[in-house]
C-alpha atoms as a PDB file:
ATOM      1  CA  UNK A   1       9.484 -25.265 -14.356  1.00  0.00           C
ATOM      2  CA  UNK A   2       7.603 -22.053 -14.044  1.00  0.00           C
ATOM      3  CA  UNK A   3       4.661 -21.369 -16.100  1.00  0.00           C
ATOM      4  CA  UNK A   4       4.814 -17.666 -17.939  1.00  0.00           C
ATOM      5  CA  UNK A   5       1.045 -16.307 -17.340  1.00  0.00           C
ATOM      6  CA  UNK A   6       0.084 -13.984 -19.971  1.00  0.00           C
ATOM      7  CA  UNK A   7      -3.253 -11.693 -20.508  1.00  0.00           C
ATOM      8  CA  UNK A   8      -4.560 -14.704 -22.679  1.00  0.00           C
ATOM      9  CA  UNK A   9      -4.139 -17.719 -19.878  1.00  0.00           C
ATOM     10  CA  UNK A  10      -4.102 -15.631 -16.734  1.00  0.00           C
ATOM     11  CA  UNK A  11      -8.047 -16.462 -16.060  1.00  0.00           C
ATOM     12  CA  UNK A  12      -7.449 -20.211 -16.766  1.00  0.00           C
ATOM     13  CA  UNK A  13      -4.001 -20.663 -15.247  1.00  0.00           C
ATOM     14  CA  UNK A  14      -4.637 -18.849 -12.385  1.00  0.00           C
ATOM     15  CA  UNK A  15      -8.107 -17.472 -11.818  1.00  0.00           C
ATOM     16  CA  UNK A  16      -9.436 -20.958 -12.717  1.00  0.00           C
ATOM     17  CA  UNK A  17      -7.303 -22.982 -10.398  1.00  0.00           C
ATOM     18  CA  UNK A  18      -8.239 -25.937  -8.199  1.00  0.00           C
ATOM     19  CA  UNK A  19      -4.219 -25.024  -6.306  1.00  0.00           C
ATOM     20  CA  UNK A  20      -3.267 -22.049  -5.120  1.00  0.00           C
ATOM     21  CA  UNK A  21      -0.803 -20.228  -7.342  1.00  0.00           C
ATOM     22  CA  UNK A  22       2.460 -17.959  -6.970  1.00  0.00           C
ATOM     23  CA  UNK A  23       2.447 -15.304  -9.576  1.00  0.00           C
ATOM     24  CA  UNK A  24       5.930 -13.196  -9.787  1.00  0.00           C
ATOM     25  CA  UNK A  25       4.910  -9.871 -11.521  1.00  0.00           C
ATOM     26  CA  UNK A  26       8.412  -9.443 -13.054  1.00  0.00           C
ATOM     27  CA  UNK A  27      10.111  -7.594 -15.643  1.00  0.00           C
ATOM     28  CA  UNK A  28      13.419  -7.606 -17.392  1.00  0.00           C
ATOM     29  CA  UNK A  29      15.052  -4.822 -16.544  1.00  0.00           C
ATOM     30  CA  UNK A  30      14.314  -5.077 -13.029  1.00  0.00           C
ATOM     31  CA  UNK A  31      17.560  -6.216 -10.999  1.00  0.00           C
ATOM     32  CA  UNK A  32      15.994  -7.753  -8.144  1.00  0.00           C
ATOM     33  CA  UNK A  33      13.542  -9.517 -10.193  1.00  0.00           C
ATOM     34  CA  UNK A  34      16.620 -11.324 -11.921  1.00  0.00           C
ATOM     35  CA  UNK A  35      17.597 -12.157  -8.377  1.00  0.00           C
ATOM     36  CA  UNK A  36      13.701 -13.941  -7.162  1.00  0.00           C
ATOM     37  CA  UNK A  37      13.512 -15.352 -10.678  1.00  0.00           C
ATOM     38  CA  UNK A  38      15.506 -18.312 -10.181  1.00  0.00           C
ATOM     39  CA  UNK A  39      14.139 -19.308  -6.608  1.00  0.00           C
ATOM     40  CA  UNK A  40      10.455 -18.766  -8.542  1.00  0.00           C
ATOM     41  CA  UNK A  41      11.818 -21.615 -10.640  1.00  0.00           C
ATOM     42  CA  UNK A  42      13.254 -23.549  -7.904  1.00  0.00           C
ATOM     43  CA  UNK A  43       9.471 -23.459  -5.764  1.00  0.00           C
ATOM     44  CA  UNK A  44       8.140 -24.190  -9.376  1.00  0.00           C
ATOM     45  CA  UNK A  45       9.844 -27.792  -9.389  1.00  0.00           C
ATOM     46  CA  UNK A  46       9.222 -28.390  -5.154  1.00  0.00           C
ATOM     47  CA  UNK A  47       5.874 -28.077  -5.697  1.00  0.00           C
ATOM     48  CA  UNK A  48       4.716 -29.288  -8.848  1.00  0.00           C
ATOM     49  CA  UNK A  49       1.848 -30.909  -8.763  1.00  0.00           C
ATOM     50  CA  UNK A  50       0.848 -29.589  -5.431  1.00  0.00           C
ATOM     51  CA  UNK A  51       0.392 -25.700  -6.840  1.00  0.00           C
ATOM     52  CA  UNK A  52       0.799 -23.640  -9.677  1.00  0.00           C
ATOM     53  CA  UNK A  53       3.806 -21.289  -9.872  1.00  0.00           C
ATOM     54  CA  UNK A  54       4.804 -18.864 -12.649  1.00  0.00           C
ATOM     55  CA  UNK A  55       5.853 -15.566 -14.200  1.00  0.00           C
ATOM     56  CA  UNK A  56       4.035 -12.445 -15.720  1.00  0.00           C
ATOM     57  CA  UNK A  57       6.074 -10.053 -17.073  1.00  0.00           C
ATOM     58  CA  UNK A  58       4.349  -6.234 -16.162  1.00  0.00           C
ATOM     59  CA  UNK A  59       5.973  -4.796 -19.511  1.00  0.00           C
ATOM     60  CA  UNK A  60       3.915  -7.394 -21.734  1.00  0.00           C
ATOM     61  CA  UNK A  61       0.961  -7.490 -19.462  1.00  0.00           C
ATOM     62  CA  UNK A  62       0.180  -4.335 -17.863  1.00  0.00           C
ATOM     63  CA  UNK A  63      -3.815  -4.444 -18.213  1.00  0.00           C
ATOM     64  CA  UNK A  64      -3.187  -7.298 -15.371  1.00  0.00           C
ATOM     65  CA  UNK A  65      -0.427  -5.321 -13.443  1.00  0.00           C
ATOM     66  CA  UNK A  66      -2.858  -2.156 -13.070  1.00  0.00           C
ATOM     67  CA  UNK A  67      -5.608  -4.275 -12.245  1.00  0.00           C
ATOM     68  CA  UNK A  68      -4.061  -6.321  -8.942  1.00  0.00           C
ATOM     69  CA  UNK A  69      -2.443  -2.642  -8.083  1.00  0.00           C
ATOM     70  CA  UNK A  70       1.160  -4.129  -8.703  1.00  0.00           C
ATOM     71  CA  UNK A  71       3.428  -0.617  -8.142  1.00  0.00           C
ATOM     72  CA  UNK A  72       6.673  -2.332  -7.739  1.00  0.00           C
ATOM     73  CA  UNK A  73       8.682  -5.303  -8.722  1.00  0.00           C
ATOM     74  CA  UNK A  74       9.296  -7.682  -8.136  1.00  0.00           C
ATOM     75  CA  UNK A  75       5.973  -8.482  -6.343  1.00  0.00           C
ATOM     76  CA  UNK A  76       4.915 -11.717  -5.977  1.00  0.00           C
ATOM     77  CA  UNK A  77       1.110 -12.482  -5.186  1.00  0.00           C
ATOM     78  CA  UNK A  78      -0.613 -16.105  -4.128  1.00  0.00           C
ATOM     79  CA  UNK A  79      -4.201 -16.789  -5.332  1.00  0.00           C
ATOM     80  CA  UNK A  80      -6.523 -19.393  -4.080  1.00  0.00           C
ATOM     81  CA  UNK A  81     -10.094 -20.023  -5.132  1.00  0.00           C
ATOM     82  CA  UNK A  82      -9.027 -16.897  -8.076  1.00  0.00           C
ATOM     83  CA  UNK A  83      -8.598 -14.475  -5.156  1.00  0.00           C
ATOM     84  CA  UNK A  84      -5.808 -12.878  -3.899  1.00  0.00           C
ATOM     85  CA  UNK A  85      -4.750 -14.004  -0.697  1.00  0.00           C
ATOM     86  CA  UNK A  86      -1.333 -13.037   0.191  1.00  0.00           C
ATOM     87  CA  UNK A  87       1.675 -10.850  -1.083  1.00  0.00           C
ATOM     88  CA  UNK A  88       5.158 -10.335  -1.128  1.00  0.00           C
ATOM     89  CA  UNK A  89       7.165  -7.078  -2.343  1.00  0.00           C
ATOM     90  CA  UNK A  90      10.947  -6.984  -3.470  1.00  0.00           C
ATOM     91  CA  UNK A  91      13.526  -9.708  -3.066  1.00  0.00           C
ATOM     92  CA  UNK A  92      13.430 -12.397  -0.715  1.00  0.00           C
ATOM     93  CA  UNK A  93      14.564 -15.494   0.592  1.00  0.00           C
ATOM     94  CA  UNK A  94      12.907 -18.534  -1.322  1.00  0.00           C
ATOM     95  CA  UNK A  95      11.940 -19.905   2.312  1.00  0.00           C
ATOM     96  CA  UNK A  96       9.544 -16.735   2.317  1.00  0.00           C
ATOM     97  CA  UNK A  97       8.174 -17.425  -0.948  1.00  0.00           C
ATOM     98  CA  UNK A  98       7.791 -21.499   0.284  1.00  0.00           C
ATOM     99  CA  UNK A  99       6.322 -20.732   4.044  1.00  0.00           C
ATOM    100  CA  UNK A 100       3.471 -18.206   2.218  1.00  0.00           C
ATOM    101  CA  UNK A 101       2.951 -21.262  -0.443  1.00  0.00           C
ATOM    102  CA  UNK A 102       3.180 -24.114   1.757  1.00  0.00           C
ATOM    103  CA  UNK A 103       0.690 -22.352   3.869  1.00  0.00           C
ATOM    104  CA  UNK A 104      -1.770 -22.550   1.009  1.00  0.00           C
ATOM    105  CA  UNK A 105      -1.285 -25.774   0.136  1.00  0.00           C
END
């Protein structure tokens, strides 16, 4: 299941990670989001244990939105070592989100 990051755990959850993460910057009214969403949660359950994947909504948690330069949604970025080190805009394919991922791994 994906995590939900928030202002308050995004420096442990993700910063503060041994794995590399997927973060989907996400919000609700955001069609396409609604469409990644549930292939975030699929790549959530493929790789537990092997890297952290999760959700931060941009409405609740813009202070982290402004400071990674997320303009659009969806946009998904992958930390490792609390840097970013890849990125994905809009919807796509879950074997898009999974090569960048497994590619971290």
């Amino acid at each position: 299941m994906a995590q939900e990051f928030t202002e308050a755990n995004f420096e442990e959850l993700v910063l503060k990670s041994d794995k590399p993460v997927l973060v989907d910057f996400w919000a609700e009214w955001c069609g396409p989001c609604r469409m990644v969403g549930p292939l975030v949660e699929e790549v959530a359950n493929d790789y537990e244990g092997k890297a952290g994947v999760g959700k931060l909504n941009v409405d609740s948690n813009q202070a982290i939105a402004i400071k990674y330069g997320v303009r659009n949604i969806p946009t998904i970025l992958y930390f490792k070592g609390g840097e970013v080190v890849d990125k994905v805009v809009g919807a796509v394919p879950k074997a898009k989100l999974e090569e960048k991922l497994a590619a971290l791994v």
